[in-house]
N, C-alpha and C. Protein backbone atom coordinates (compact mmCIF):
# COMPACT_ATOMS: atom_id res chain seq x y z
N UNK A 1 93.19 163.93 115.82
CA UNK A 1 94.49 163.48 116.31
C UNK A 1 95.15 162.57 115.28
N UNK A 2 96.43 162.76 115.12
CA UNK A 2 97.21 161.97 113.92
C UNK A 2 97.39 160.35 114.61
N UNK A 3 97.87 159.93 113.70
CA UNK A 3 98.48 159.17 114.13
C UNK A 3 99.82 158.86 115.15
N UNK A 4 100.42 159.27 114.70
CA UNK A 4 102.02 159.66 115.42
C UNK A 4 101.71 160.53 116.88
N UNK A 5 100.44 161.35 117.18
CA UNK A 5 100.05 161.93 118.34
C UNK A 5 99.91 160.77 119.09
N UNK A 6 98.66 159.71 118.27
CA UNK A 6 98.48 158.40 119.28
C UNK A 6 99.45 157.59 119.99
N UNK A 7 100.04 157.79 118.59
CA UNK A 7 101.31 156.88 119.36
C UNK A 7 102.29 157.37 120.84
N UNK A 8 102.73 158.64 120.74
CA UNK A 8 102.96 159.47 121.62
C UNK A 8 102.72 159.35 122.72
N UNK A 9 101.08 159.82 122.58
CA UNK A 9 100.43 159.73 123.96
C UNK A 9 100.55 158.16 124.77
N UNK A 10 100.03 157.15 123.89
CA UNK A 10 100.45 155.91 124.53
C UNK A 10 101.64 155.69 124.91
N UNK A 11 102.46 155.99 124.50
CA UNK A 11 104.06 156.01 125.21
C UNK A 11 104.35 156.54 125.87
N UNK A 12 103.68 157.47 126.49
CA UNK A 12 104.05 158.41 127.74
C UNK A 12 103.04 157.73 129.12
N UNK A 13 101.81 157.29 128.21
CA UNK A 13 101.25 156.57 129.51
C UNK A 13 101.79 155.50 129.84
N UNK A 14 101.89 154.81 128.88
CA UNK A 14 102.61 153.31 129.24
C UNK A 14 103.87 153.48 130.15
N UNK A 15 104.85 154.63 129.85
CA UNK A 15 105.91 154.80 130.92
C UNK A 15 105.85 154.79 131.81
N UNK A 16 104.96 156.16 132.02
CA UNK A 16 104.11 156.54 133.48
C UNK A 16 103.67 155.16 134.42
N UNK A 17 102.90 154.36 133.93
CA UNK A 17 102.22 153.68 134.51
C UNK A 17 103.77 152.48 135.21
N UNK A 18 104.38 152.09 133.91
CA UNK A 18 105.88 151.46 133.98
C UNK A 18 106.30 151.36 135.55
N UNK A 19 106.72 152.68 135.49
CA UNK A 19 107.12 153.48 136.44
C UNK A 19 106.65 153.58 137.77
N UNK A 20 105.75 153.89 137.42
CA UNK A 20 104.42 154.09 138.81
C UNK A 20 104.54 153.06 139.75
N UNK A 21 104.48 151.77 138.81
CA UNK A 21 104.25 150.24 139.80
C UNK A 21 105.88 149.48 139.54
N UNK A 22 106.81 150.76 139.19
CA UNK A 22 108.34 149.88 140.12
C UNK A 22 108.57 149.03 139.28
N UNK A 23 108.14 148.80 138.08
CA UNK A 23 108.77 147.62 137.00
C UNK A 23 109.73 148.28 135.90
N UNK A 24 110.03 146.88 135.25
CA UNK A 24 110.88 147.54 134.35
C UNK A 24 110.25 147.37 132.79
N UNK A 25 110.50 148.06 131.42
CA UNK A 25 109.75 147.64 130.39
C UNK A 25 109.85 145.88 130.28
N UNK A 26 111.34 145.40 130.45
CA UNK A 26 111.28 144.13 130.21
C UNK A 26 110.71 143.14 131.39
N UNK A 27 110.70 143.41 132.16
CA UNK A 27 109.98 142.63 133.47
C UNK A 27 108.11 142.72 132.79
N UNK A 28 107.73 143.92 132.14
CA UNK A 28 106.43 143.89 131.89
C UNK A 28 106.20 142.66 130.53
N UNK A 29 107.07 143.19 129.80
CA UNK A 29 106.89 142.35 128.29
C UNK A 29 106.76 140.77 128.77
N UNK A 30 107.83 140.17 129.80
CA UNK A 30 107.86 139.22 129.81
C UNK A 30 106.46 138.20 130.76
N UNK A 31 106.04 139.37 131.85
CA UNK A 31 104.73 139.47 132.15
C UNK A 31 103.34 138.71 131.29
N UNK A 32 103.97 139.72 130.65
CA UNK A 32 102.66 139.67 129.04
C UNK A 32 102.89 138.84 128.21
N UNK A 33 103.76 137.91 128.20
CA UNK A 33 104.40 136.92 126.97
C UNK A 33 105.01 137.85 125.58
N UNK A 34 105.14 138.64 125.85
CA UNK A 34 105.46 139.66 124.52
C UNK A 34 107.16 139.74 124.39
N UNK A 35 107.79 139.83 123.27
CA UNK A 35 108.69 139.90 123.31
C UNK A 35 109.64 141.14 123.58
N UNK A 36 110.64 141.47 124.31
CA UNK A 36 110.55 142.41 124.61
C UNK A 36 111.15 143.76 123.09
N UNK A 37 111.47 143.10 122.64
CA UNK A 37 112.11 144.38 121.62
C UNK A 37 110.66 144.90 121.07
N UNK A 38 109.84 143.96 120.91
CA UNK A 38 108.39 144.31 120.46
C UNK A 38 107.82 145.60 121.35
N UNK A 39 108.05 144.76 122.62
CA UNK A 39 107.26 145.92 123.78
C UNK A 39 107.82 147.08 124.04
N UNK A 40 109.57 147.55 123.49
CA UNK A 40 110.03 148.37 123.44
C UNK A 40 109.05 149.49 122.26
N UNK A 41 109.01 148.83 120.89
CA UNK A 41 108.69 149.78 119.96
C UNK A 41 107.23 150.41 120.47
N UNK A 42 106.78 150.09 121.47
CA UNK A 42 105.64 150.63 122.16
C UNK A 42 105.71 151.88 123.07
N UNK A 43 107.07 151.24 123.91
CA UNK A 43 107.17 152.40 124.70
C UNK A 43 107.98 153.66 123.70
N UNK A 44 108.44 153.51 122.79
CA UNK A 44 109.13 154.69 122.45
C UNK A 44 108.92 155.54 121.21
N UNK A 45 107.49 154.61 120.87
CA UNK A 45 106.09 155.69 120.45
C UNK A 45 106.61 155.54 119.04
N UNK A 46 107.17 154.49 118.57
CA UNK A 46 107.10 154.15 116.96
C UNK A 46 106.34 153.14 116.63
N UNK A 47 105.96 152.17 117.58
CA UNK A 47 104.14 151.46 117.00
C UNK A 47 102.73 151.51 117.84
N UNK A 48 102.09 151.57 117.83
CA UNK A 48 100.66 151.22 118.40
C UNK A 48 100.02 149.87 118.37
N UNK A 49 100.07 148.97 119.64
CA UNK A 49 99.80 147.57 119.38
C UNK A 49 98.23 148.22 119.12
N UNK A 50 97.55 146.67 118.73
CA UNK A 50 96.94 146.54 118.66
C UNK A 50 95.87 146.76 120.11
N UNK A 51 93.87 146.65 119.39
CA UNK A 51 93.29 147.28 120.33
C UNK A 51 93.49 145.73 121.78
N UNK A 52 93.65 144.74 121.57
CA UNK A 52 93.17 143.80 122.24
C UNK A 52 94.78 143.64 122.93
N UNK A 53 95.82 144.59 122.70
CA UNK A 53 96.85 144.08 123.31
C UNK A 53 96.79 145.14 124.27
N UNK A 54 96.05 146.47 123.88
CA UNK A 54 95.84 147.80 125.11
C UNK A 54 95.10 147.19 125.89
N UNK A 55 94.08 146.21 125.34
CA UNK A 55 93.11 145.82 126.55
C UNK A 55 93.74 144.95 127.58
N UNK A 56 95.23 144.42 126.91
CA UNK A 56 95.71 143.22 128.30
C UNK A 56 96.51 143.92 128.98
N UNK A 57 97.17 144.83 128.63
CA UNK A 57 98.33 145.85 128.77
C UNK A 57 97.42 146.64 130.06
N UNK A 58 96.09 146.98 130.05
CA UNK A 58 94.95 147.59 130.80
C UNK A 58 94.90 147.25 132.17
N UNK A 59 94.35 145.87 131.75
CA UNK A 59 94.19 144.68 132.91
C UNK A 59 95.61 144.60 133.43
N UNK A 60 96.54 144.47 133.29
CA UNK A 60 98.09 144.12 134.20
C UNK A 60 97.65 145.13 134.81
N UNK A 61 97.51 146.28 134.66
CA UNK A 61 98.17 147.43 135.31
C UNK A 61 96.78 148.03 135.99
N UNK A 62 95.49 146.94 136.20
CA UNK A 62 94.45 147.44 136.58
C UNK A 62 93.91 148.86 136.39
N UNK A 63 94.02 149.33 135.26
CA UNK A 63 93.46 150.41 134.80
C UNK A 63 92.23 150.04 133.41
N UNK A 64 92.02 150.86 133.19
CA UNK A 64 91.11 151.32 131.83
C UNK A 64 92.03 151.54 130.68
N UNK A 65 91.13 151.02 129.73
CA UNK A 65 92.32 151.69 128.32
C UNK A 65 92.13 152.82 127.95
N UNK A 66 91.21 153.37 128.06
CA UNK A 66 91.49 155.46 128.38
C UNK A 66 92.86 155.58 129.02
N UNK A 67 92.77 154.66 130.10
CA UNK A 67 94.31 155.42 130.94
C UNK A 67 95.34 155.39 129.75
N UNK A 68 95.43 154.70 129.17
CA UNK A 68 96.62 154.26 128.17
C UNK A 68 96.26 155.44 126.95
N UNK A 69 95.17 155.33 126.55
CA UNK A 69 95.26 156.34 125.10
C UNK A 69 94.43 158.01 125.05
N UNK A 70 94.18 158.15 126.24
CA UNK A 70 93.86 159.44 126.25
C UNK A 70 95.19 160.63 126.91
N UNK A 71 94.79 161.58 126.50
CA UNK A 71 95.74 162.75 126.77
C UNK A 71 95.66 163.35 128.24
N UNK A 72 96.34 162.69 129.22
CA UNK A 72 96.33 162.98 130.32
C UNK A 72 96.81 164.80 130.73
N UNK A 73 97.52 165.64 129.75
CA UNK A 73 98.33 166.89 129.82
C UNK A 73 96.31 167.23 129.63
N UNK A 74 95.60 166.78 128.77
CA UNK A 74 94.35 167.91 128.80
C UNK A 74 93.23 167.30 129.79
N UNK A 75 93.74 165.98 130.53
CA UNK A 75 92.50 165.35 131.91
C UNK A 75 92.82 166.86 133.16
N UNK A 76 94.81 167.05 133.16
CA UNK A 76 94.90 168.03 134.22
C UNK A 76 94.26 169.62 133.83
N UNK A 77 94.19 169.79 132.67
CA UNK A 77 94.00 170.85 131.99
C UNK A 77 92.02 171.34 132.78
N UNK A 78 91.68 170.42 132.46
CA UNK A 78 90.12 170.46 132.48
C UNK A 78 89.39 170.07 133.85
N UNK A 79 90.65 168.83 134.13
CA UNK A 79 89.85 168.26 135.69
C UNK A 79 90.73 168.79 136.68
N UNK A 80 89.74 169.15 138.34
CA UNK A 80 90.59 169.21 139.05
C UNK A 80 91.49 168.07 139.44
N UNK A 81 92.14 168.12 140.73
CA UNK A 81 92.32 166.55 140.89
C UNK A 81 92.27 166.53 142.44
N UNK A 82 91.40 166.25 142.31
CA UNK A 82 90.91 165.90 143.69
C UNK A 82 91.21 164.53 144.30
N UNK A 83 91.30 164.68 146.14
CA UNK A 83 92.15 163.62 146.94
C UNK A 83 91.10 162.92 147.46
N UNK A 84 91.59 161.68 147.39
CA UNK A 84 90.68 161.05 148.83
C UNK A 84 91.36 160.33 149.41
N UNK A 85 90.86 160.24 150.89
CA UNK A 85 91.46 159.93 152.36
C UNK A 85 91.30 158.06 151.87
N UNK A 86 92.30 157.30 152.41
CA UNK A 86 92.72 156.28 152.67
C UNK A 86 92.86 155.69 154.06
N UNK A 87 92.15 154.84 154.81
CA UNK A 87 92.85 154.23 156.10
C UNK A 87 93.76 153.87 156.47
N UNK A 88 94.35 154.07 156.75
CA UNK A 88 95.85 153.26 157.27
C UNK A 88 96.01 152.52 158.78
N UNK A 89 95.96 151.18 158.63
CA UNK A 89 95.80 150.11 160.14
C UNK A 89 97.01 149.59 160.42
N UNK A 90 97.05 149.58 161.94
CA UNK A 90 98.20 149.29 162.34
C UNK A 90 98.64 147.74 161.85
N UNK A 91 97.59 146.79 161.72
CA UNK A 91 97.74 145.82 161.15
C UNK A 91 96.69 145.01 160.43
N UNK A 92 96.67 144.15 159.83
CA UNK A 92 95.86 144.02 159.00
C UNK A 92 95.50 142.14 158.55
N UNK A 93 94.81 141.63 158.65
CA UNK A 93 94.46 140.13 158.60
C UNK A 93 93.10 140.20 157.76
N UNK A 94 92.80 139.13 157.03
CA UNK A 94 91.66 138.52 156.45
C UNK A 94 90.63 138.63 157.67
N UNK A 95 90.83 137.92 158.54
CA UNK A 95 89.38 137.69 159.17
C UNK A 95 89.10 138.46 160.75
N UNK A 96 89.84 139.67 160.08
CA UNK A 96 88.74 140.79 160.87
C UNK A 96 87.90 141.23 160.43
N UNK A 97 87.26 141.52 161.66
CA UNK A 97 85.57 142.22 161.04
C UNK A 97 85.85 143.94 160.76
N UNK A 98 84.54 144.37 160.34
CA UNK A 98 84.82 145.59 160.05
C UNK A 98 84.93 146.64 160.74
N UNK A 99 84.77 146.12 162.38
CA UNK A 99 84.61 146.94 163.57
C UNK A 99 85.83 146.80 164.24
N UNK A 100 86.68 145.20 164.10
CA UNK A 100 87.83 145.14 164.38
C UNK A 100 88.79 145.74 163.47
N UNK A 101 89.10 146.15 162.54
CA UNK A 101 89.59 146.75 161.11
C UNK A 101 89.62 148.32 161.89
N UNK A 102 88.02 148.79 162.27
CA UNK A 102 88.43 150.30 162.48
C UNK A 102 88.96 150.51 163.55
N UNK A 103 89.23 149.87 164.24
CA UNK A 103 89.48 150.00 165.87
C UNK A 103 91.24 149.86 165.73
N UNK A 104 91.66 149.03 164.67
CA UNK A 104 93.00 149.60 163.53
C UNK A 104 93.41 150.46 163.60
N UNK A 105 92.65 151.50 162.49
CA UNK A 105 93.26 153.09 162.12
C UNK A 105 93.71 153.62 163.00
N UNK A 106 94.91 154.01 162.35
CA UNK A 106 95.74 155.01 163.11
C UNK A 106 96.22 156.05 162.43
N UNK A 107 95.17 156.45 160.91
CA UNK A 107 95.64 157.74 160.44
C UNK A 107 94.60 157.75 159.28
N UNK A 108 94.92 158.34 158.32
CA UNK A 108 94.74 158.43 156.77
C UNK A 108 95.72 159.02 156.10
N UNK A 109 95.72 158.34 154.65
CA UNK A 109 96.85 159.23 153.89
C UNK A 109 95.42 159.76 152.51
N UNK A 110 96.50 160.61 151.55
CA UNK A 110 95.50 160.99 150.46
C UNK A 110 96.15 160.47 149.60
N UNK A 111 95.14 159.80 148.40
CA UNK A 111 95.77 159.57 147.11
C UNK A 111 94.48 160.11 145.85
N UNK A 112 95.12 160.82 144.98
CA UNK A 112 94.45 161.60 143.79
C UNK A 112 93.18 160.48 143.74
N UNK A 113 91.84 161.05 143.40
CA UNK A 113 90.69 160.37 142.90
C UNK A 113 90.77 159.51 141.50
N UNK A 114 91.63 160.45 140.82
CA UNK A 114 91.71 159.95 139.11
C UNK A 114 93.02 158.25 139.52
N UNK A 115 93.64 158.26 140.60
CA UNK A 115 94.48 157.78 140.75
C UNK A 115 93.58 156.08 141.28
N UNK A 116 92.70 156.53 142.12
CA UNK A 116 92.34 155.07 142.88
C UNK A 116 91.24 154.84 141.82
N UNK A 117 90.31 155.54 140.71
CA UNK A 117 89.58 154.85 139.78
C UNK A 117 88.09 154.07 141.09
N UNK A 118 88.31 152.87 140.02
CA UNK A 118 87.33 151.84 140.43
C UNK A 118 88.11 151.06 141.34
N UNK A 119 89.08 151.18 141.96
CA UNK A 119 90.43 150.16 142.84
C UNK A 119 89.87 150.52 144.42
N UNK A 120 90.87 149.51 144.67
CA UNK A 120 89.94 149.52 146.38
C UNK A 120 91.77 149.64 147.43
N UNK A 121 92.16 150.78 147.97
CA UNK A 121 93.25 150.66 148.60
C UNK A 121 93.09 150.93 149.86
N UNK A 122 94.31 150.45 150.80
CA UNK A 122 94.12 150.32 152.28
C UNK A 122 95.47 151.04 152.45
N UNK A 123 96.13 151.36 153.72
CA UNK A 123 97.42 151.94 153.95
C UNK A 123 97.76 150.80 155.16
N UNK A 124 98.53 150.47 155.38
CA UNK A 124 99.27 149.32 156.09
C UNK A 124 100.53 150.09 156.83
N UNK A 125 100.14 150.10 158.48
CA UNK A 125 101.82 150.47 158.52
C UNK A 125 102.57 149.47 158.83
N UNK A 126 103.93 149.62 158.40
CA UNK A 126 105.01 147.95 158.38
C UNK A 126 105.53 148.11 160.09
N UNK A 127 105.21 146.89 160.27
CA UNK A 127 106.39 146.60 161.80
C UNK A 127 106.74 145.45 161.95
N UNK A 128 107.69 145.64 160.87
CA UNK A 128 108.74 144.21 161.13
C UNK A 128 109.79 144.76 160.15
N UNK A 129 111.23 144.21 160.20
CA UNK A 129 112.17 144.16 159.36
C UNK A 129 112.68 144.11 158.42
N UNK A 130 111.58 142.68 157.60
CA UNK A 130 112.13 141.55 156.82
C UNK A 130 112.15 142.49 155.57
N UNK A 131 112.06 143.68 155.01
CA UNK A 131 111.63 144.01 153.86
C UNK A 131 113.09 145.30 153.62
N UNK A 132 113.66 145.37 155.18
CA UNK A 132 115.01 146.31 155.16
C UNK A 132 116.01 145.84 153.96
N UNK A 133 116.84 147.47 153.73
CA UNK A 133 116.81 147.98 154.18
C UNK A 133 115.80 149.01 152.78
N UNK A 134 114.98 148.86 152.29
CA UNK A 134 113.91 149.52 151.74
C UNK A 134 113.35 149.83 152.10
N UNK A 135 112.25 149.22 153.34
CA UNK A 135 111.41 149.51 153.66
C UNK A 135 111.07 149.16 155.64
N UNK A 136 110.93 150.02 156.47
CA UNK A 136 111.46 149.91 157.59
C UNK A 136 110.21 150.18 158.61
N UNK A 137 110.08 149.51 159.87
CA UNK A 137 109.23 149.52 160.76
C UNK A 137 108.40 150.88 160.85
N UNK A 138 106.96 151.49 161.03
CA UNK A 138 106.73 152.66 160.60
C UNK A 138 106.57 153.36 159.11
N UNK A 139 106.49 152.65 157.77
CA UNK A 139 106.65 153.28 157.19
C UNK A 139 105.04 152.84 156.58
N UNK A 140 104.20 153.40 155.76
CA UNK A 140 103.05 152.99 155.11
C UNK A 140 102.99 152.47 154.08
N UNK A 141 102.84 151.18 154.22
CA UNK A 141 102.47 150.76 153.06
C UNK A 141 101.55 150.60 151.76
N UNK A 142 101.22 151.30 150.94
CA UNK A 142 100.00 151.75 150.31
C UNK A 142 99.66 150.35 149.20
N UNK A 143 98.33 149.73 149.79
CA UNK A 143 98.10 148.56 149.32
C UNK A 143 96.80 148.78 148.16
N UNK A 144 97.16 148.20 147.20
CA UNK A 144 95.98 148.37 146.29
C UNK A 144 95.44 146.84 146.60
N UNK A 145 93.85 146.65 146.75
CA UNK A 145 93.32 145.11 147.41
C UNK A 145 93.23 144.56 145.89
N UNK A 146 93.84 143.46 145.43
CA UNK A 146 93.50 142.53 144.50
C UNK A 146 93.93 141.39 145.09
N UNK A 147 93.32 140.01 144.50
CA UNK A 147 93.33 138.84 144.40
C UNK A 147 94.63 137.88 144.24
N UNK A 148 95.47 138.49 143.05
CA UNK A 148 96.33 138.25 142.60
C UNK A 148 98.07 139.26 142.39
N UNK A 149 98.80 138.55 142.16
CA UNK A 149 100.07 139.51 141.51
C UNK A 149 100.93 139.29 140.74
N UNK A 150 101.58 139.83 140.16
CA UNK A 150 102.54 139.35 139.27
C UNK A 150 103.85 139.20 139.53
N UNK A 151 104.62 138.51 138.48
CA UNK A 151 106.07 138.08 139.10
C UNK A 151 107.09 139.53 139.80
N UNK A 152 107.41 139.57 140.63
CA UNK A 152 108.26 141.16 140.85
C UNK A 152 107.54 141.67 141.89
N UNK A 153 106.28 141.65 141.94
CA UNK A 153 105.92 142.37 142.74
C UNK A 153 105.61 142.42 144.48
N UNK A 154 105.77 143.49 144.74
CA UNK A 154 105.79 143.79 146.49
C UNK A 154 104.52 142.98 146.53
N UNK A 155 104.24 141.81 147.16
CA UNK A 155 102.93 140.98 147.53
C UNK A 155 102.55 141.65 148.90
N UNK A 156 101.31 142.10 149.35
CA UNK A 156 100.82 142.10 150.69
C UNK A 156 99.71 140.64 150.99
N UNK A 157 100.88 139.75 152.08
CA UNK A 157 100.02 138.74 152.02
C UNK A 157 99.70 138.24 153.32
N UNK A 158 98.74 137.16 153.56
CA UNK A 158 98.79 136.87 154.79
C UNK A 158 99.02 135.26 155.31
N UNK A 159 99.47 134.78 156.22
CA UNK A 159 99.58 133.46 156.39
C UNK A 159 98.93 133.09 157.44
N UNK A 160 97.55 131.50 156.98
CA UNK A 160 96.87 131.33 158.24
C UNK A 160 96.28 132.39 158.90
N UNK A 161 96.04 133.42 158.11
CA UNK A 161 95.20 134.61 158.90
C UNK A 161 95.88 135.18 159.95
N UNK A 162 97.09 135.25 159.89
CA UNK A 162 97.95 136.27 160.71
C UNK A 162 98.18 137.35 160.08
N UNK A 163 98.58 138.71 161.03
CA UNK A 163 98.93 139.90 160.33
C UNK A 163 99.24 139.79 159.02
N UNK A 164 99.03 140.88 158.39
CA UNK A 164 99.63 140.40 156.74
C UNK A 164 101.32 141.25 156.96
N UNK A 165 101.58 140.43 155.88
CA UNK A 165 103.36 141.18 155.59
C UNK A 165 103.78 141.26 154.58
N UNK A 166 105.01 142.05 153.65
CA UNK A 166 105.46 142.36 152.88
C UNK A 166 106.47 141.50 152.20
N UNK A 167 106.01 140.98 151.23
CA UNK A 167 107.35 140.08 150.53
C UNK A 167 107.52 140.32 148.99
N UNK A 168 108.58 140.33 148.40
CA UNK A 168 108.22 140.09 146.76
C UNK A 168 108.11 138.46 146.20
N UNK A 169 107.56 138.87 145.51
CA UNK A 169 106.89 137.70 145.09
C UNK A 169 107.41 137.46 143.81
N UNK A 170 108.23 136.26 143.58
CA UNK A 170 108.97 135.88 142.33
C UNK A 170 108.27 134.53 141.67
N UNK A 171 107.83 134.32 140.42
CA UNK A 171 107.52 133.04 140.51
C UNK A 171 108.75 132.22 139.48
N UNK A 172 108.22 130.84 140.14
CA UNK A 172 109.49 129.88 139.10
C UNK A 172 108.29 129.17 137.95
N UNK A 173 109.21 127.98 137.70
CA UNK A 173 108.19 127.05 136.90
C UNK A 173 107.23 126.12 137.19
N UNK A 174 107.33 126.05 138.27
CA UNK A 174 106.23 124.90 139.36
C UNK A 174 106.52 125.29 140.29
N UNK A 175 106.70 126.66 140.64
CA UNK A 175 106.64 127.58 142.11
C UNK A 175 107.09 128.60 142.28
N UNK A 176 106.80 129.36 143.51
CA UNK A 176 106.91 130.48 143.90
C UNK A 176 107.57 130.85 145.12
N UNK A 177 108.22 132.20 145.09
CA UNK A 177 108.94 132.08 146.43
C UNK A 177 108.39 133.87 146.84
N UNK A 178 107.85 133.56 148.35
CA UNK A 178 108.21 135.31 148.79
C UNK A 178 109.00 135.66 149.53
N UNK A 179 109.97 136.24 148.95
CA UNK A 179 111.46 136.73 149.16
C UNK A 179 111.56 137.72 149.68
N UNK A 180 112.00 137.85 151.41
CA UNK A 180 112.13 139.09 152.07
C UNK A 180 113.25 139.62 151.57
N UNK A 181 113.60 140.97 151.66
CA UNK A 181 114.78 141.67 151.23
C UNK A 181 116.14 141.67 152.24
N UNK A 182 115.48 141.32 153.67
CA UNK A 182 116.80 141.47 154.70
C UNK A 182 117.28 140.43 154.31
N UNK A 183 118.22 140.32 154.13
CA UNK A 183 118.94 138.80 154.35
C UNK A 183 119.05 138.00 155.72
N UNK A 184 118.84 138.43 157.01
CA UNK A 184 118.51 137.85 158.14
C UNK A 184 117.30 137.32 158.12
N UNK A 185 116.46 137.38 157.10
CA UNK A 185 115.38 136.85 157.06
C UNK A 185 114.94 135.88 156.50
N UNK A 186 113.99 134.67 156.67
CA UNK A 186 113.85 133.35 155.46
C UNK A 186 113.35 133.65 154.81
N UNK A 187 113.76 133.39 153.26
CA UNK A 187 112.40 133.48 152.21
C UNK A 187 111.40 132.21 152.31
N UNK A 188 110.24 132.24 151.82
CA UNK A 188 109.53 131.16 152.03
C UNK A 188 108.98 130.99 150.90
N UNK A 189 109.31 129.20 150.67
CA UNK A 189 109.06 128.75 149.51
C UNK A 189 107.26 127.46 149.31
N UNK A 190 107.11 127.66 147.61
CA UNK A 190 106.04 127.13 147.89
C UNK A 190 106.03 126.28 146.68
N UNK A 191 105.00 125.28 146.46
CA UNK A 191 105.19 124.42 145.53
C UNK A 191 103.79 125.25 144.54
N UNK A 192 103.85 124.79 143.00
CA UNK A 192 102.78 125.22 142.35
C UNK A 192 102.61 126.94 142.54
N UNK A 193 100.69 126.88 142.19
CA UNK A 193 100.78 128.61 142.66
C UNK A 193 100.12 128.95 143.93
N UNK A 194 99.91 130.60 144.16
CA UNK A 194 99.42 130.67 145.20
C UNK A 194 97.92 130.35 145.63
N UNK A 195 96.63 130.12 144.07
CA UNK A 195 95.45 129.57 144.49
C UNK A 195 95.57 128.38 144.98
N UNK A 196 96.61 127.15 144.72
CA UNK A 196 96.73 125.85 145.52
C UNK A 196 96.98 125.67 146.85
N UNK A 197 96.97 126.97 147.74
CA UNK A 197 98.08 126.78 148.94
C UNK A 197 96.78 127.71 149.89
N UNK A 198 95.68 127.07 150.67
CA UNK A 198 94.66 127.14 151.23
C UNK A 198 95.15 128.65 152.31
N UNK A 199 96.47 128.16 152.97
CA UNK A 199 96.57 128.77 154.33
C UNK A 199 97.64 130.50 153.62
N UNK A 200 97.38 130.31 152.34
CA UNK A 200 98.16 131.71 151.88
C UNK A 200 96.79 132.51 151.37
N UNK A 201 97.28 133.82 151.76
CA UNK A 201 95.88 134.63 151.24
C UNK A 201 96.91 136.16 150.59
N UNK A 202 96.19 136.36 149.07
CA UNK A 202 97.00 137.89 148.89
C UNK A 202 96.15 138.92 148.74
N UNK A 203 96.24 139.76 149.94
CA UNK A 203 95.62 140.86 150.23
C UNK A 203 95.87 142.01 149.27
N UNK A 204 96.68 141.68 148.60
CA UNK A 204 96.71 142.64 147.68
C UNK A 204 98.95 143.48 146.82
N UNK A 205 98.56 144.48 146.31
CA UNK A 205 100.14 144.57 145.86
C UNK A 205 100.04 146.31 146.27
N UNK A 206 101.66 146.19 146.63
CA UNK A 206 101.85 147.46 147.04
C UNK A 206 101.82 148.30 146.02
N UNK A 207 101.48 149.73 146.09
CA UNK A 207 101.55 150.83 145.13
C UNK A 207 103.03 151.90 145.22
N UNK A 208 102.62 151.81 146.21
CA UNK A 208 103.73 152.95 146.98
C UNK A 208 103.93 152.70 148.58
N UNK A 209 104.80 153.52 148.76
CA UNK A 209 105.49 153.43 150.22
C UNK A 209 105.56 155.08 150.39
N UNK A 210 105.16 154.82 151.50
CA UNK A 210 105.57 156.34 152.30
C UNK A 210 106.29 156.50 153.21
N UNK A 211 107.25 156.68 153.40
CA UNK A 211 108.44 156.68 154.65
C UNK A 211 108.21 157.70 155.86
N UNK A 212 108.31 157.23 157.06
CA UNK A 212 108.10 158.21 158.02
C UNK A 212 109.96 158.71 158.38
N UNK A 213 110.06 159.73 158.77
CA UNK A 213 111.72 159.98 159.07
C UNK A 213 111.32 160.46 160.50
């Protein structure tokens, strides 16, 4: 493989992935401390950062750096792509047990195998408002479980161990706000970050949405 192939291929994943999780190139660069005209010449396959910047570029986007530099046109070529079933609970809190959790489900959805990796996802259906008019009572929320999230992103979180809910999550300079989308709704603000704040828990960031009609 040439050079200029590498480059290629990384620019088509890096889009993909871009894309996938609802950001924008410059929302990522700035993510990453990178500047963005820099992070442009990445996506449009005239440089190849370096190996230790694929490896942070990896980690944001909770993937592998295969995802980033291998030829995904010959993964479909060779692999099938096989689905697997997802739970989806009517609602969802930290401190249910795992018997209270199944007694939850009220479906499954499928998402590609090559897609969930080593990741751990749940399906959430929304019943509440605050996230209109995007995203509306009934619709699934497809949660990938991590610890953390980044600035922009759909947070699935919970407060005091109540149902979890949908907010984006913006941060400032000594705080953070999760910002419902209705405007009838409060955003709620916080001082510092979210490991300082005992009674906040983040269940994780949305992937996708599935709309019921």
């Amino acid at each position: 493989m040439t050079e200029k192939e590498q480059r290629q291929i990384f620019s088509r994943n890096l889009n993909d992935y871009i894309t996938e999780n609802g950001k924008s190139q410059k929302q990522v660069a700035l993510d990453l401390g990178i500047h963005p005209t820099t992070f442009n010449t990445w996506c449009v396959g005239r440089v190849l950062p370096r190996m230790c910047i694929i490896e942070q570029i990896a980690e944001y986007f909770h993937i592998r750096k295969t995802d980033l530099l291998s030829d995904k046109s010959l993964r479909t070529r060779y692999h099938s792509h096989t689905c697997l079933s997802i739970p989806v609970v009517s609602s969802y809190s930290p401190s249910l047990s795992q018997a209270q959790l199944t007694e939850r489900i009220v479906g499954t959805e499928e998402i590609s195998e090559e897609r969930i990796g080593t990741s751990d996802f749940i399906g959430i259906k929304v019943s509440d408002t605050c996230m209109a008019p995007r995203i509306f009572p009934g619709d699934i929320a497809i949660i990938r479980r991590q610890p953390s999230v980044s600035n922009g992103d759909i947070a699935c979180i919970s407060l005091e161990n109540k149902p979890a809910i949908l907010r984006k999550y913006l941060e400032h300079t000594a705080s953070f706000v999760l910002l419902p989308m209705n405007p009838t709704c409060e955003p709620l603000y916080f001082s510092g970050s979210p490991s300082e704040h005992t009674e906040l828990q983040i269940i994780g960031r949305m992937t996708e949405l599935r709309s019921r009609f």
